[in-house]
C-alpha atoms as a PDB file:
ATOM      1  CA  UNK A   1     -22.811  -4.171  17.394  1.00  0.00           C
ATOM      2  CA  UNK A   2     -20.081  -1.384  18.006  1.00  0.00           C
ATOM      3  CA  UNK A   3     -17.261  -4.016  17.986  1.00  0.00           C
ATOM      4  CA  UNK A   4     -18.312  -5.083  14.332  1.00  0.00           C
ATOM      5  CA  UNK A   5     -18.550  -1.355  13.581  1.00  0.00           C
ATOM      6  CA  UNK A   6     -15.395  -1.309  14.713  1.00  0.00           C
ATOM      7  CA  UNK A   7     -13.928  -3.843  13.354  1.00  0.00           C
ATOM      8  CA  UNK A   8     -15.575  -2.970   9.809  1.00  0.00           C
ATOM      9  CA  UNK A   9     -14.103   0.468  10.339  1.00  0.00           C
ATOM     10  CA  UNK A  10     -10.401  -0.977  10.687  1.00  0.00           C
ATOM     11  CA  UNK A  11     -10.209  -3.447   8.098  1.00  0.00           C
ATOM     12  CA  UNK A  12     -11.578  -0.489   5.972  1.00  0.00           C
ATOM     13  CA  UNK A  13      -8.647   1.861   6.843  1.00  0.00           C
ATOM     14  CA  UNK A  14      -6.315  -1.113   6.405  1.00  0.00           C
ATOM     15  CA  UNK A  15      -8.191  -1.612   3.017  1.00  0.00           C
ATOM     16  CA  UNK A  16      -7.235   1.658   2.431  1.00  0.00           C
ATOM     17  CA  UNK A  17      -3.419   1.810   3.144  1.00  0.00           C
ATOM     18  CA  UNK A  18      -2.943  -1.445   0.475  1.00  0.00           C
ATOM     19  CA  UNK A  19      -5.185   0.651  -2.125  1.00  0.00           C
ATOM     20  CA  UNK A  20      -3.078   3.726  -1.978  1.00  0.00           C
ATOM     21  CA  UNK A  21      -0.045   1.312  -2.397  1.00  0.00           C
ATOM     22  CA  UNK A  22      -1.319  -0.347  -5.179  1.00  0.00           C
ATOM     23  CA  UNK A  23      -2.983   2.846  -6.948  1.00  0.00           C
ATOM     24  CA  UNK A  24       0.727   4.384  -6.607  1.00  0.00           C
ATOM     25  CA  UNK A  25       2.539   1.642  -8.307  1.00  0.00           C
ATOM     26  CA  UNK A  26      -0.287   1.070 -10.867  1.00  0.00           C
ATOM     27  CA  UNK A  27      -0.201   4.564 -11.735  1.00  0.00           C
ATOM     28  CA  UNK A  28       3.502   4.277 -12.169  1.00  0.00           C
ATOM     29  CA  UNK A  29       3.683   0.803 -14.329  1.00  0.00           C
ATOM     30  CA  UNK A  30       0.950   2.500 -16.085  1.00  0.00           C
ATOM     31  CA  UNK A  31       2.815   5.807 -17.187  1.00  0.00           C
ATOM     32  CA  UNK A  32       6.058   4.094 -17.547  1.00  0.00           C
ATOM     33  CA  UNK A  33       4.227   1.631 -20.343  1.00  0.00           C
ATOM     34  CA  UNK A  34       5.552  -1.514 -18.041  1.00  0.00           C
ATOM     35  CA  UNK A  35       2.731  -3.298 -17.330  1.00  0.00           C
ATOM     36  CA  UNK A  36       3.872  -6.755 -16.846  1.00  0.00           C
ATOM     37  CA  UNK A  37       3.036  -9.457 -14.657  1.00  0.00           C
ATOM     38  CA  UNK A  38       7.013  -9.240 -13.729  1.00  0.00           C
ATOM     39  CA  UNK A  39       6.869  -5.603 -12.848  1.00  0.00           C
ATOM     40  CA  UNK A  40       3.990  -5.569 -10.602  1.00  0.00           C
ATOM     41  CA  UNK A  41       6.137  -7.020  -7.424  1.00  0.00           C
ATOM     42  CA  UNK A  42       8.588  -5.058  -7.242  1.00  0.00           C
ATOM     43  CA  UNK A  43       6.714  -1.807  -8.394  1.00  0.00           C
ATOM     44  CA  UNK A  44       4.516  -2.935  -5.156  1.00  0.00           C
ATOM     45  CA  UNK A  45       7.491  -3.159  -3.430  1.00  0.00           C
ATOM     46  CA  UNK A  46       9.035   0.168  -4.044  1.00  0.00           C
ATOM     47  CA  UNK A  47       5.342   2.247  -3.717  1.00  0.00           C
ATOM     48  CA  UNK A  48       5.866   0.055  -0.164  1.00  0.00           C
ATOM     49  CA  UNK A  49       8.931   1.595   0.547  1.00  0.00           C
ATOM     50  CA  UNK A  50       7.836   4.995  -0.665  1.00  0.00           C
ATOM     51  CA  UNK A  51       4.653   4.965   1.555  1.00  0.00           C
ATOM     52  CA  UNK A  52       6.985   3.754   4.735  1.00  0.00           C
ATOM     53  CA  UNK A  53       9.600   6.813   4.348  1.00  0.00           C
ATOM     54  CA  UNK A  54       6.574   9.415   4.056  1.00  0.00           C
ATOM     55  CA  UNK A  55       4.577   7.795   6.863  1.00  0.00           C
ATOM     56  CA  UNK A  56       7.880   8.398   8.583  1.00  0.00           C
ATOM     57  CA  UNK A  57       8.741  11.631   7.744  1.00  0.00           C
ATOM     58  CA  UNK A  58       5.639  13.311   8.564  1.00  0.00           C
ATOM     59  CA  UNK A  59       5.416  12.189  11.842  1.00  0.00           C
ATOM     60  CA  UNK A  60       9.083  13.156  12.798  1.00  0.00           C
ATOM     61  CA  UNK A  61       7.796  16.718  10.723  1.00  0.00           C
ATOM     62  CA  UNK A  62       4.795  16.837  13.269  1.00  0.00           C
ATOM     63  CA  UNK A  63       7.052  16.547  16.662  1.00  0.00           C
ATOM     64  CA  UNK A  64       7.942  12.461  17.048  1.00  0.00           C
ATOM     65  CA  UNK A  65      10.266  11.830  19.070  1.00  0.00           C
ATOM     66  CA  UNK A  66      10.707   8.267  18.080  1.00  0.00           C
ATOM     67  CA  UNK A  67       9.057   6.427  21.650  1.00  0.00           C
ATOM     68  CA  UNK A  68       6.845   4.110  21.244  1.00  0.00           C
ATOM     69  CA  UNK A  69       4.265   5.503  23.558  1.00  0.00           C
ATOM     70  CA  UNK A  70       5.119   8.468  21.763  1.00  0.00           C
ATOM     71  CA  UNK A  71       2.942   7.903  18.742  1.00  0.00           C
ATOM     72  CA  UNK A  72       5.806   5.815  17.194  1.00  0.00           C
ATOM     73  CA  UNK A  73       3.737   2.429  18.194  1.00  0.00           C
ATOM     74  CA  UNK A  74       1.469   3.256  16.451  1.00  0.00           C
ATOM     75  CA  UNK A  75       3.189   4.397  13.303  1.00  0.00           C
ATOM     76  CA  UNK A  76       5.018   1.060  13.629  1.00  0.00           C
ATOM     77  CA  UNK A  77       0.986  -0.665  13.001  1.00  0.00           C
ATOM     78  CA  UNK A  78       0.794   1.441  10.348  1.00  0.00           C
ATOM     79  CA  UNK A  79       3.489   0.174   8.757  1.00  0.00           C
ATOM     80  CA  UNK A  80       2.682  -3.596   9.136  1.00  0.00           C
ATOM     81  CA  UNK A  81      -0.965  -3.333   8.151  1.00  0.00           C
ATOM     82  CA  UNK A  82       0.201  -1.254   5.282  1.00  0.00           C
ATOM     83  CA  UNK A  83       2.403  -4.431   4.601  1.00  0.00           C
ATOM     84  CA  UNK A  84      -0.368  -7.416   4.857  1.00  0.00           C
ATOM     85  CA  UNK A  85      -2.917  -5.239   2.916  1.00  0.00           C
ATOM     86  CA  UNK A  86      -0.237  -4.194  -0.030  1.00  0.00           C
ATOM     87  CA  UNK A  87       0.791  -8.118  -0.056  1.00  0.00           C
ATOM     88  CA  UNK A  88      -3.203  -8.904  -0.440  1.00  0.00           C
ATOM     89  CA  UNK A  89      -3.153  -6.456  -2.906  1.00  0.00           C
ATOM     90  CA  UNK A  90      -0.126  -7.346  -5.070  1.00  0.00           C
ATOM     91  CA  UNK A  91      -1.681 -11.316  -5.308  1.00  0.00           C
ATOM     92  CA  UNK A  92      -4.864 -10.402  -6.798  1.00  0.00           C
ATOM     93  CA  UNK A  93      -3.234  -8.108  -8.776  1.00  0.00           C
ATOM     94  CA  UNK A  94      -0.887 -10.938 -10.035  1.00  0.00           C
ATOM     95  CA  UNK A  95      -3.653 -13.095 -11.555  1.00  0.00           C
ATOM     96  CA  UNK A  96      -5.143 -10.402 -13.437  1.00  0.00           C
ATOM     97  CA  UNK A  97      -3.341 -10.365 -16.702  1.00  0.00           C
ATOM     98  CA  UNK A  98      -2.203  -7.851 -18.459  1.00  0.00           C
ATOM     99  CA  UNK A  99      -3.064  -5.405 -21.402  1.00  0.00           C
ATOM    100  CA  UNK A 100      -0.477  -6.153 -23.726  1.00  0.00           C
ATOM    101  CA  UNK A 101      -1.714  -9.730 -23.609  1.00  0.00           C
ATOM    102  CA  UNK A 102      -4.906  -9.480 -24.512  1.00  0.00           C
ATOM    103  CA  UNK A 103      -4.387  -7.176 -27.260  1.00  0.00           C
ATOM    104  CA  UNK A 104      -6.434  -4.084 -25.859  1.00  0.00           C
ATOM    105  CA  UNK A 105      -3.838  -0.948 -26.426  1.00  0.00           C
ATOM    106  CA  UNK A 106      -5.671   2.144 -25.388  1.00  0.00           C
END
């Protein structure tokens, strides 16, 4: 029972990581008035990059020395869970269409 509250707990947190991605470069797309189907990649993409370089920065801020048995492993996880959940994200989020197509300007 603990490993499949464990388990539960991670894919949650890795749930998590792609959300914030996504949320970021909706939220952007969204401001910006760009909400196409061709946008959404690469605005994934960038709020990717964005997320990397301030997962990165705060943990050189808070005393990372760069080893990997340093904390720098596990910042490295981070970073490639953040990757499989934003990519999970970014295909659902390409078959939804999108407002200007179906006529609903808000």
């Amino acid at each position: 029972m603990g490993g499949a509250i464990g388990l539960f707990l991670m894919l949650a947190f890795f749930a998590a990581q792609g959300g914030a991605i996504f949320a970021t470069a909706f939220l952007c797309l969204r401001r910006l008035g760009a909400d196409q189907r061709l946008n959404r990649l690469p605005a994934i993409m960038v709020s990717y990059a964005a997320w990397i370089m301030f997962t990165l920065i705060g943990y050189f801020m808070l005393g990372g020395e760069g080893g990997l048995m340093d904390g720098f492993g596990l910042v490295l996880m981070l970073c490639g869970t953040a990757l499989i959940s934003a990519l999970v994200y970014a295909a659902v989020w390409s078959f939804v269409p999108s407002r200007e197509r179906e006529g609903c300007h808000g």
